[in-house]
N, C-alpha and C. Protein backbone atom coordinates (compact mmCIF):
# COMPACT_ATOMS: atom_id res chain seq x y z
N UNK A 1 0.62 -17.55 11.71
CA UNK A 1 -0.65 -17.10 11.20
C UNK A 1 -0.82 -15.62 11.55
N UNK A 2 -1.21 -14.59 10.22
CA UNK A 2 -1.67 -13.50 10.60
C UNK A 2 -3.31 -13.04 10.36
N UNK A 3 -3.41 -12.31 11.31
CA UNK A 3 -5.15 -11.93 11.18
C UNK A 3 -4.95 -10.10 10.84
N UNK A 4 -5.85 -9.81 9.89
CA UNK A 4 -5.95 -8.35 9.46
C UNK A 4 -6.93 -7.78 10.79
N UNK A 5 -6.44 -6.66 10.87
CA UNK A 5 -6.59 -5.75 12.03
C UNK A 5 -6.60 -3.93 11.73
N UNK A 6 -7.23 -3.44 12.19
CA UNK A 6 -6.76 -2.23 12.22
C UNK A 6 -5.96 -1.29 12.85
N UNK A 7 -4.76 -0.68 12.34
CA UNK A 7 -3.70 -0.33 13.10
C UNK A 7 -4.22 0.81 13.77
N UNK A 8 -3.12 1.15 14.96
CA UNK A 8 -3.54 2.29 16.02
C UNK A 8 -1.57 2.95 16.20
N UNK A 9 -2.06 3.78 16.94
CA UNK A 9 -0.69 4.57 16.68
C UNK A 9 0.31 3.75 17.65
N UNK A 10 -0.09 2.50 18.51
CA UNK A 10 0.48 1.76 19.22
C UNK A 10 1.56 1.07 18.51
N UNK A 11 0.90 0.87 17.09
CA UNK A 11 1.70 0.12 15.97
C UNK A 11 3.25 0.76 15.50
N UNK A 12 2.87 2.13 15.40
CA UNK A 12 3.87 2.94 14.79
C UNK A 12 4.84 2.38 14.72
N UNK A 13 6.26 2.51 15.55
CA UNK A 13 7.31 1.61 15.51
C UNK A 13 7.48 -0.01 14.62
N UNK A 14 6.32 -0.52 15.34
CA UNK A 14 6.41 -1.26 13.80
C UNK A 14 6.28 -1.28 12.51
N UNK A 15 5.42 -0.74 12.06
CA UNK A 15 4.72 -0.29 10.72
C UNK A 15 6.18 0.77 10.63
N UNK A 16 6.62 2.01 10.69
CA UNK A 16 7.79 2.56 10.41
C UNK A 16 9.23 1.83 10.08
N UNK A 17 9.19 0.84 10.73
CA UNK A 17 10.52 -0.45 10.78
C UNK A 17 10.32 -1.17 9.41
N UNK A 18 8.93 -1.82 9.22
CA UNK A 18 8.12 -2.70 8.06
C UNK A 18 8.70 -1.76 7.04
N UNK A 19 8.19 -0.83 6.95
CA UNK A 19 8.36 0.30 5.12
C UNK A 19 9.21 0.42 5.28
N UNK A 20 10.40 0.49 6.07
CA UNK A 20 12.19 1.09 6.12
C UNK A 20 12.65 -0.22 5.34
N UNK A 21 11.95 -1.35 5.96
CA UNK A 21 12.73 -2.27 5.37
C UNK A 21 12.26 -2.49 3.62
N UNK A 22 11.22 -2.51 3.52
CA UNK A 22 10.08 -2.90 2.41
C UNK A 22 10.78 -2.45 1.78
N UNK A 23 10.77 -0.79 2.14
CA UNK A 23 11.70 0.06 0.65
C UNK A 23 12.83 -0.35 0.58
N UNK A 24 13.87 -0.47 1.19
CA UNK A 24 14.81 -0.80 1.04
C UNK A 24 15.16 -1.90 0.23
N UNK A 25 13.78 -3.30 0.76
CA UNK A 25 14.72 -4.18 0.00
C UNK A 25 13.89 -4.19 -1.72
N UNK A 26 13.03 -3.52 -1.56
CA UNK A 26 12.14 -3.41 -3.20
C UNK A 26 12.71 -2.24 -3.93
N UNK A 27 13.05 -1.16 -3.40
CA UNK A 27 13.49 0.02 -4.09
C UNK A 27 14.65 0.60 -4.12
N UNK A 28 15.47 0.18 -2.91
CA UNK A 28 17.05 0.43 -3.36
C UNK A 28 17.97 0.12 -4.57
N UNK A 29 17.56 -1.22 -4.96
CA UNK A 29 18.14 -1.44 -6.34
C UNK A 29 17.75 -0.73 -7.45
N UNK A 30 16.35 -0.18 -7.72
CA UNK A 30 15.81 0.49 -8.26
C UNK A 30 16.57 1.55 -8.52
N UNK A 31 16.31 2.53 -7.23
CA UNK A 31 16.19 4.22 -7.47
C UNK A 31 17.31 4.28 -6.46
N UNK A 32 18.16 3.93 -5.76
CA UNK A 32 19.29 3.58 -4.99
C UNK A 32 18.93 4.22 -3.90
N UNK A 33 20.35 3.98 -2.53
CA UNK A 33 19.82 4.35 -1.56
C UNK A 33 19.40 5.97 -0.82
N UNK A 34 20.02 6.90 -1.76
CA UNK A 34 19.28 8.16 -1.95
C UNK A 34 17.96 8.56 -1.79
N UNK A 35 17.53 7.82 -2.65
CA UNK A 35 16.39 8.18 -3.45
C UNK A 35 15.21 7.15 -2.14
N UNK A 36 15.66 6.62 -1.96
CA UNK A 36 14.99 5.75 -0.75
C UNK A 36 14.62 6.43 0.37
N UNK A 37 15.76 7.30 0.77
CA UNK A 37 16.16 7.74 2.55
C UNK A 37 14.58 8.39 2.41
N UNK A 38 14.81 9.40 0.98
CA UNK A 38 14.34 10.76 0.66
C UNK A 38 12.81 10.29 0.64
N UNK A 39 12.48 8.98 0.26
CA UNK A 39 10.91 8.74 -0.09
C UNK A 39 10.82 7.95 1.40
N UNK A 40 11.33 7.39 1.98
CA UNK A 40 11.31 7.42 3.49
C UNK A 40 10.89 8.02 4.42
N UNK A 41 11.48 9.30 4.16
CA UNK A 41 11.52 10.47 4.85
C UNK A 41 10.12 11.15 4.18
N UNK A 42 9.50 11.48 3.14
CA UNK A 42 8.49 12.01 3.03
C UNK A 42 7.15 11.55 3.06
N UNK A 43 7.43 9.86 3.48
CA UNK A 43 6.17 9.47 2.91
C UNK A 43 5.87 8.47 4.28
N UNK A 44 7.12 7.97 4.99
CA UNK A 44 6.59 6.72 6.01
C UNK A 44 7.26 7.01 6.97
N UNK A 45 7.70 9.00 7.26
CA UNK A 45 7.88 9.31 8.72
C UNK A 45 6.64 9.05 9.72
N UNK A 46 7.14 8.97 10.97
CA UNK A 46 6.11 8.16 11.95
C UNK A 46 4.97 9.27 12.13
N UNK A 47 5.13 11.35 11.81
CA UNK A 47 4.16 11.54 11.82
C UNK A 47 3.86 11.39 10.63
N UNK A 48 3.83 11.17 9.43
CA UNK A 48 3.17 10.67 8.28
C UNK A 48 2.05 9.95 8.91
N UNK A 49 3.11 8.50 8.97
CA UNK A 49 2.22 7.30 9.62
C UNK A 49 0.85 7.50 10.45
N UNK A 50 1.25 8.34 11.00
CA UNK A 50 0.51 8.77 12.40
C UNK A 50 -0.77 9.58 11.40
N UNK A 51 -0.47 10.13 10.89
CA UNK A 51 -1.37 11.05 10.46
C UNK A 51 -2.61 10.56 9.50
N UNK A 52 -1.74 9.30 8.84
CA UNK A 52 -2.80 8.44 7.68
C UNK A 52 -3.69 6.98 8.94
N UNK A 53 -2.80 6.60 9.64
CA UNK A 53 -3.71 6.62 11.06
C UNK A 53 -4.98 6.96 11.21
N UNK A 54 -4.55 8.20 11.93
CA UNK A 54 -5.81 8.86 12.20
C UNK A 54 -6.66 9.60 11.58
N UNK A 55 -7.14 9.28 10.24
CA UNK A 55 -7.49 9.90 9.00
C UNK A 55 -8.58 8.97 9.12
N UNK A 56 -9.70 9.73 9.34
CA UNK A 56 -11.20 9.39 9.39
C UNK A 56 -11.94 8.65 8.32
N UNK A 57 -11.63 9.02 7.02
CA UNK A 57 -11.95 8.83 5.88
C UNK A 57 -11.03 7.42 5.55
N UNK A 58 -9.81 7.41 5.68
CA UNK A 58 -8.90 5.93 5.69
C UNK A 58 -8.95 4.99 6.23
N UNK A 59 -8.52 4.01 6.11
CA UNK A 59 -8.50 2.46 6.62
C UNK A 59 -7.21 2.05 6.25
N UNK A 60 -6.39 2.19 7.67
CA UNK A 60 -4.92 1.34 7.74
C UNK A 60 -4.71 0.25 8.85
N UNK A 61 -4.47 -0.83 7.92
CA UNK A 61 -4.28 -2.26 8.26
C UNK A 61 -3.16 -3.00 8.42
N UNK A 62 -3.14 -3.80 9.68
CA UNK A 62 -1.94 -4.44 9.38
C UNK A 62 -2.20 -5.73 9.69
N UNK A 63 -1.42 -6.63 9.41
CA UNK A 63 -1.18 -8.28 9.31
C UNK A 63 -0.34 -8.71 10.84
N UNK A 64 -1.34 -8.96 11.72
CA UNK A 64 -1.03 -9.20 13.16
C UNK A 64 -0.71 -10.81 13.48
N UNK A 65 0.84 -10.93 13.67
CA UNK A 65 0.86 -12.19 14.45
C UNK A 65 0.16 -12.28 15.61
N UNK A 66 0.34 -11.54 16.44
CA UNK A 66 0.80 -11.36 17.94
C UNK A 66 1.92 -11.19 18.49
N UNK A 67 2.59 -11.54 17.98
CA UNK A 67 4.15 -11.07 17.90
C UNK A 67 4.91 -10.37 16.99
N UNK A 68 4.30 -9.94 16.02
CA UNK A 68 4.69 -8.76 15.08
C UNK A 68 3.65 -8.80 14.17
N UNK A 69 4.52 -7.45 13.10
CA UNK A 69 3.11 -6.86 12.08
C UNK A 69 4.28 -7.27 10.90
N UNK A 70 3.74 -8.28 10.22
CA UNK A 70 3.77 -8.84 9.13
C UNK A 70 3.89 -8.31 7.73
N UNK A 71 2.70 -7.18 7.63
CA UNK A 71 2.16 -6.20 6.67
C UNK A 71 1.57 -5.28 6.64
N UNK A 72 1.23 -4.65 6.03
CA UNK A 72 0.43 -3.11 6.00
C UNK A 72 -0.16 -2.93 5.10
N UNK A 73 -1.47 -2.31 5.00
CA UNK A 73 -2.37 -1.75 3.96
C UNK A 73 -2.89 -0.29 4.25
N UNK A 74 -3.00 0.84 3.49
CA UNK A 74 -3.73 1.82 3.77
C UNK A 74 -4.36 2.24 2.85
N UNK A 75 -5.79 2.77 2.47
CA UNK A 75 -6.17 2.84 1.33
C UNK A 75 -7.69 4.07 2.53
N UNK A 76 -7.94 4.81 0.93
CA UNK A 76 -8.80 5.86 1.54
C UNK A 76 -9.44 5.94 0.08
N UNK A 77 -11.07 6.39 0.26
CA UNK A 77 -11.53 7.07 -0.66
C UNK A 77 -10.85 8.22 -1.73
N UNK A 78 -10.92 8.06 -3.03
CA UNK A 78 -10.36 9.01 -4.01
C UNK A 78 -11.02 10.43 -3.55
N UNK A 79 -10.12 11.61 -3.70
CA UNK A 79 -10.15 12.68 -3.69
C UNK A 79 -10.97 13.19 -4.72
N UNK A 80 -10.64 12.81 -6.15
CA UNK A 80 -11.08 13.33 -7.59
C UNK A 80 -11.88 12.37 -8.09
N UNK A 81 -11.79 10.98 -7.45
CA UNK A 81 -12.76 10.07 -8.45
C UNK A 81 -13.84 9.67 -7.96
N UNK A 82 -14.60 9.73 -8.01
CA UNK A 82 -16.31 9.29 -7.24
C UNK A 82 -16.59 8.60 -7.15
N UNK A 83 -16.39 7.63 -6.07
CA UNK A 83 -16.63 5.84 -5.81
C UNK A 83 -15.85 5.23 -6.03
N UNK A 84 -14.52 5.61 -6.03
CA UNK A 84 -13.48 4.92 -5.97
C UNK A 84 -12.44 5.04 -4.63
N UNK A 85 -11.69 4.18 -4.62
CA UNK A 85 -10.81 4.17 -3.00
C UNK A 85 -9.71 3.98 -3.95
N UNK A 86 -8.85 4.74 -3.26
CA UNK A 86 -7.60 4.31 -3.53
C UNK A 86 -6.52 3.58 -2.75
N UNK A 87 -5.84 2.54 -3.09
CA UNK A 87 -4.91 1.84 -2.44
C UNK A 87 -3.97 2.68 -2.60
N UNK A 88 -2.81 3.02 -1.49
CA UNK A 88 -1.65 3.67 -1.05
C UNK A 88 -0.93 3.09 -0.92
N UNK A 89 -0.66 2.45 0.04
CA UNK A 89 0.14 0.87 0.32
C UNK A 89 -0.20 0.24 0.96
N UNK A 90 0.82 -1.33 0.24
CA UNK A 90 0.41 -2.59 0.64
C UNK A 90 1.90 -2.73 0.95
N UNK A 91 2.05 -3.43 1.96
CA UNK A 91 3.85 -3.90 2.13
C UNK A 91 3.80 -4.90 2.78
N UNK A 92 4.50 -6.04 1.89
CA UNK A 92 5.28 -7.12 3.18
C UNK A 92 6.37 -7.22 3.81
N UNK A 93 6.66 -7.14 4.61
CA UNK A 93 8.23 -7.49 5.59
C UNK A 93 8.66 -8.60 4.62
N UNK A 94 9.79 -7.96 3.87
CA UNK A 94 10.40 -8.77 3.06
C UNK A 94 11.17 -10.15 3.66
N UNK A 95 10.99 -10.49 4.55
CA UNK A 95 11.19 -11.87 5.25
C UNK A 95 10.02 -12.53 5.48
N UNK A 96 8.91 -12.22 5.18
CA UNK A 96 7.42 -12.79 5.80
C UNK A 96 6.58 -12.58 3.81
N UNK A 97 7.44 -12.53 2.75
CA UNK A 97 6.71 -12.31 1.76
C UNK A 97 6.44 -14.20 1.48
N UNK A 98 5.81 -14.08 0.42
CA UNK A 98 4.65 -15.80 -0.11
C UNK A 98 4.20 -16.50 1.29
N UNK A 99 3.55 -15.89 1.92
CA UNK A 99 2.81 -16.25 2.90
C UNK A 99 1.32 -16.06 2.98
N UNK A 100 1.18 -15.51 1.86
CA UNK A 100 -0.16 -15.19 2.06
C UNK A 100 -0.78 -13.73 2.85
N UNK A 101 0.07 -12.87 3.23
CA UNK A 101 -0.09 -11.74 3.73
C UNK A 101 -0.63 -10.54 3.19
N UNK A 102 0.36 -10.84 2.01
CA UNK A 102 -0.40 -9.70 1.30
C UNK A 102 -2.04 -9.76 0.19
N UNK A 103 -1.60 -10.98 0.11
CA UNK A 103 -3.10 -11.29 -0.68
C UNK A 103 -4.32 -10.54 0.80
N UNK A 104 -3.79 -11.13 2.32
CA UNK A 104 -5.14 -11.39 2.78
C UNK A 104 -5.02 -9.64 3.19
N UNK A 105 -4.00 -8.79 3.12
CA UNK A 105 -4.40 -7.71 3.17
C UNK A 105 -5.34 -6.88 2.09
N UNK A 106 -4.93 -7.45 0.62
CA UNK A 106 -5.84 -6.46 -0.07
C UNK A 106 -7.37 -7.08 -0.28
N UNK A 107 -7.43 -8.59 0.15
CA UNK A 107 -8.89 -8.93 0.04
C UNK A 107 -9.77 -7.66 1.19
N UNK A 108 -9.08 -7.77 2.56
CA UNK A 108 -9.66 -7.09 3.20
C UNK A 108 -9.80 -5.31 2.83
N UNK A 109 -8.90 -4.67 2.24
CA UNK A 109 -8.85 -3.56 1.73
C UNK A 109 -10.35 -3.46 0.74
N UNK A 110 -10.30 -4.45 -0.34
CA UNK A 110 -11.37 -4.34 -1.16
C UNK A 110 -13.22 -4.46 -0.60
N UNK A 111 -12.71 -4.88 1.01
CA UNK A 111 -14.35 -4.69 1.72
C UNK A 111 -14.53 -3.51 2.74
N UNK A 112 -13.47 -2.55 2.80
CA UNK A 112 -13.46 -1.44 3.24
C UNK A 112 -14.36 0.06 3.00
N UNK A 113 -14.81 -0.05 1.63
CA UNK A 113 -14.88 1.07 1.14
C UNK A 113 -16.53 0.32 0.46
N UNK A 114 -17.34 0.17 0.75
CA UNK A 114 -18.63 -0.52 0.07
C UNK A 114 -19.28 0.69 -0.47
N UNK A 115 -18.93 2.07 -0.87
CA UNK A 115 -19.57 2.53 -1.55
C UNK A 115 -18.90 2.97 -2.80
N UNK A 116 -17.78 2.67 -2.69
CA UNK A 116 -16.23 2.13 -3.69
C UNK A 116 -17.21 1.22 -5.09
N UNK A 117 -17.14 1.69 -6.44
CA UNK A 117 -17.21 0.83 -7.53
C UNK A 117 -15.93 0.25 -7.96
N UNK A 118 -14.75 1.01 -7.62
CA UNK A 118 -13.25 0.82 -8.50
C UNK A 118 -12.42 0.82 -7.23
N UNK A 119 -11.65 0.02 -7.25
CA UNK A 119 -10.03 0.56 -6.51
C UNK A 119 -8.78 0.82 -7.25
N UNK A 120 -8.41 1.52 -7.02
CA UNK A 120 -6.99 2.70 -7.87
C UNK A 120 -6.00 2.30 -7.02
N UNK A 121 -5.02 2.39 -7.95
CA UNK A 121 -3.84 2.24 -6.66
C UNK A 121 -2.42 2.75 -8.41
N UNK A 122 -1.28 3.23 -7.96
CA UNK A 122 -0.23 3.64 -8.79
C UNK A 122 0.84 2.23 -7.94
N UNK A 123 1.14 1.90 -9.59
CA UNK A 123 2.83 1.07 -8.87
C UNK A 123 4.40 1.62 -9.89
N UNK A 124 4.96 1.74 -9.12
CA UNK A 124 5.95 1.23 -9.89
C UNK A 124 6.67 0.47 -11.19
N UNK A 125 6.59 1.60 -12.55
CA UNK A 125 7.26 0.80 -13.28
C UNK A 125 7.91 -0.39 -13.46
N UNK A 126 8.94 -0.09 -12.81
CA UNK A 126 10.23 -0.92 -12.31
C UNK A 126 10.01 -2.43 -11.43
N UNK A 127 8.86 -2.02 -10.69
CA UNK A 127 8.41 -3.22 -9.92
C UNK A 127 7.49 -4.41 -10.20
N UNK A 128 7.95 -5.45 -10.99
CA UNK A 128 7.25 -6.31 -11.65
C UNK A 128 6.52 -7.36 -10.54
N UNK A 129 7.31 -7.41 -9.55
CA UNK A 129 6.73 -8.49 -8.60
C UNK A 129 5.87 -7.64 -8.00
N UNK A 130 5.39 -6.19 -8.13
CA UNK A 130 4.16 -5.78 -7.47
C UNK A 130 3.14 -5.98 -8.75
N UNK A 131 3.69 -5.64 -9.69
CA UNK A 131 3.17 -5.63 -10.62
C UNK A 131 1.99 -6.66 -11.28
N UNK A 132 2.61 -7.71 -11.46
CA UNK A 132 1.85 -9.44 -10.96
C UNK A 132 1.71 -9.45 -10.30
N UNK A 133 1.67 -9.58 -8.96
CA UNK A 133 0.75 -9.78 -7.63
C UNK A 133 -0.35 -8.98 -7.82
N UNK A 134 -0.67 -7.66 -8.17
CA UNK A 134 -1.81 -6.85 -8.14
C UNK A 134 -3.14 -7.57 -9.68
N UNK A 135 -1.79 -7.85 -10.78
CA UNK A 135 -2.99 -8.90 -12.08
C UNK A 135 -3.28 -9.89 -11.15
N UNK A 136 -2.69 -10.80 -10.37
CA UNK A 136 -2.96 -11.46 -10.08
C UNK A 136 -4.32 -11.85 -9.61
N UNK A 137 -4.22 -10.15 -8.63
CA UNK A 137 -5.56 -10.48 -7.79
C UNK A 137 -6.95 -9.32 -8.71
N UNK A 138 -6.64 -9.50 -9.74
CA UNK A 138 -7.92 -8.72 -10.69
C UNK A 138 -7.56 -7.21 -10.78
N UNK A 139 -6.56 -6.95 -10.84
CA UNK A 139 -6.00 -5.18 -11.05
C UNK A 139 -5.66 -5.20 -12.62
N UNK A 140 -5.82 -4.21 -13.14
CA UNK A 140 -5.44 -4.36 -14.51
C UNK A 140 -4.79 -2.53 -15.37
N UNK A 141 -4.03 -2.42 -15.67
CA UNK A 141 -3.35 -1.68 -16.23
C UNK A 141 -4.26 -0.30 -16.86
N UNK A 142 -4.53 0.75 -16.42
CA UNK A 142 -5.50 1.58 -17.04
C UNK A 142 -4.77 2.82 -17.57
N UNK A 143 -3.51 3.35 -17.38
CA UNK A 143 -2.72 4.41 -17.48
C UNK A 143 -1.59 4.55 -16.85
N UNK A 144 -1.13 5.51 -17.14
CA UNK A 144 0.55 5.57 -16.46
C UNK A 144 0.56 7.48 -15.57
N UNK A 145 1.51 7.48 -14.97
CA UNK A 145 2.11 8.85 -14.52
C UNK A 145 3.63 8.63 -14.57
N UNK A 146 3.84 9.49 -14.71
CA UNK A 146 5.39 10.13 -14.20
C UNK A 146 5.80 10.67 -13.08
N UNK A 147 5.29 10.70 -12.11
CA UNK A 147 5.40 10.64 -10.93
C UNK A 147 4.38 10.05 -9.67
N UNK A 148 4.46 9.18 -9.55
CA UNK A 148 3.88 8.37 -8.79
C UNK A 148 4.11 8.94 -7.51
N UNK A 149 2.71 8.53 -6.68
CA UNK A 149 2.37 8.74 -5.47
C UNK A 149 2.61 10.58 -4.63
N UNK A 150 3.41 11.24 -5.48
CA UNK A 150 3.61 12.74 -5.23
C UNK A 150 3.75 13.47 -6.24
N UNK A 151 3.00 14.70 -6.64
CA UNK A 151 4.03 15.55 -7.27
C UNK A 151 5.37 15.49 -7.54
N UNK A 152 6.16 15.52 -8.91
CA UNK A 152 7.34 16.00 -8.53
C UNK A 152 7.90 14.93 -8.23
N UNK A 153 7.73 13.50 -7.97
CA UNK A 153 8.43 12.27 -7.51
C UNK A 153 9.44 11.80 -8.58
N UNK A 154 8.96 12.06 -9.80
CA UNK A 154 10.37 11.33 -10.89
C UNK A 154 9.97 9.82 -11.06
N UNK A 155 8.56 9.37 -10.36
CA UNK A 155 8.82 7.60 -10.33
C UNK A 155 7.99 7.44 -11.00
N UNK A 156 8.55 7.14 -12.32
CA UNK A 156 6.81 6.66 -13.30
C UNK A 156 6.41 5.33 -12.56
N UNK A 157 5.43 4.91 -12.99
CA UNK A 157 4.12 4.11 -12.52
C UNK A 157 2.71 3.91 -13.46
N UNK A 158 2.77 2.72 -13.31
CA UNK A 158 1.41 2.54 -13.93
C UNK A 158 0.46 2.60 -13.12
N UNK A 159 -0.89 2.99 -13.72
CA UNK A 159 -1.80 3.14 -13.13
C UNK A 159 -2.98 2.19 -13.00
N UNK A 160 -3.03 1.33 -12.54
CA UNK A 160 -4.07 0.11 -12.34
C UNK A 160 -5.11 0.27 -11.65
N UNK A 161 -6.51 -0.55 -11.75
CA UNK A 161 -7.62 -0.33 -11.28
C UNK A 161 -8.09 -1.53 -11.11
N UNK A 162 -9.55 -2.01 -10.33
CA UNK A 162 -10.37 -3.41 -10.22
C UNK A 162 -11.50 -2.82 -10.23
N UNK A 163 -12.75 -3.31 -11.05
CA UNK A 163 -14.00 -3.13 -10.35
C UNK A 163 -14.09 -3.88 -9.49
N UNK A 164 -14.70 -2.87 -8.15
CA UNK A 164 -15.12 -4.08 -6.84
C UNK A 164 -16.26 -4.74 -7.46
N UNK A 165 -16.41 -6.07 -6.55
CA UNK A 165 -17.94 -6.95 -6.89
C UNK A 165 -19.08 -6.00 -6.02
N UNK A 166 -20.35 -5.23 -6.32
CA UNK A 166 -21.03 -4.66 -5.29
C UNK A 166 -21.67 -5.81 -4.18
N UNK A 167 -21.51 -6.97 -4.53
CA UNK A 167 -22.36 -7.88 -3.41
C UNK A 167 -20.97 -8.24 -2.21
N UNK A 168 -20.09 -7.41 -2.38
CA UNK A 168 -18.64 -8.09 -1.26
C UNK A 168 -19.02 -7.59 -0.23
């Protein structure tokens, strides 16, 4: 059993281990192991980690056994959109996925942000099993980019959204 929690930089090592693996086993086949190290390296180094951490405005979560972190969520108010949060990531430890982890991370994500009307989040073309999991839970297809999650990334992505319920 995991309980959602909010991570602290105590976590680091884990949460850094979790996305090494995540990407690896969701995006290496994809964009190969290049292209992995490189989005590794820019996006879920430990001061990254550290830094979306301690980001006042954010809320990063993880899926606590007690004996390890299961999953991860980080999601922060939109920069450009007004009442919207955006989801960043959600990851399961690809040995701990259909457990229910990631559902109970983004329920909790979606009560984070109560002055949030929408949650945004970019996925992966290529990634259909994120893809359904996010319809699943009421996300729905609103636009695309060509580079997802950075400038300059090369990773198209669709762009999906939910209205939150305001009574959550």
């Amino acid at each position: 059993m995991y309980f959602i929690r909010t991570a602290s930089e105590r976590d680091l090592p884990a949460i850094h281990a979790l996305l090494v693996a995540a990407y690896d086993a969701v995006y290496t086949p994809i964009h190969g192991r290049e292209k992995v190290a490189e989005l590794n390296a820019a996006w879920n180094s430990p001061d990254v980690l550290r830094q979306l951490i301690r980001d006042p405005a954010g809320e990063f979560l993880v899926a606590d056994s007690g004996t390890e972190i299961g999953g991860i969520a980080y999601a922060c108010p939109s920069r450009s959109k007004p009442a919207t949060a955006t989801l960043a990531k959600l990851y399961v430890h690809p040995d701990r996925k259909r457990k229910g982890i990631g559902g109970a991370l983004f329920a909790e994500v979606e009560t984070c942000f109560p002055e949030a009307k929408t949650l945004r989040l970019e996925v992966d073309v290529s990634n259909p099993e994120a893809i359904a999991f996010y319809e699943a839970h009421g996300m729905s297809i609103v636009g695309r980019t060509e580079n997802c999650g950075a400038a300059e990334s090369g990773i198209p992505a669709h762009i999906m959204e939910k209205t939150l319920d305001p009574l959550r």
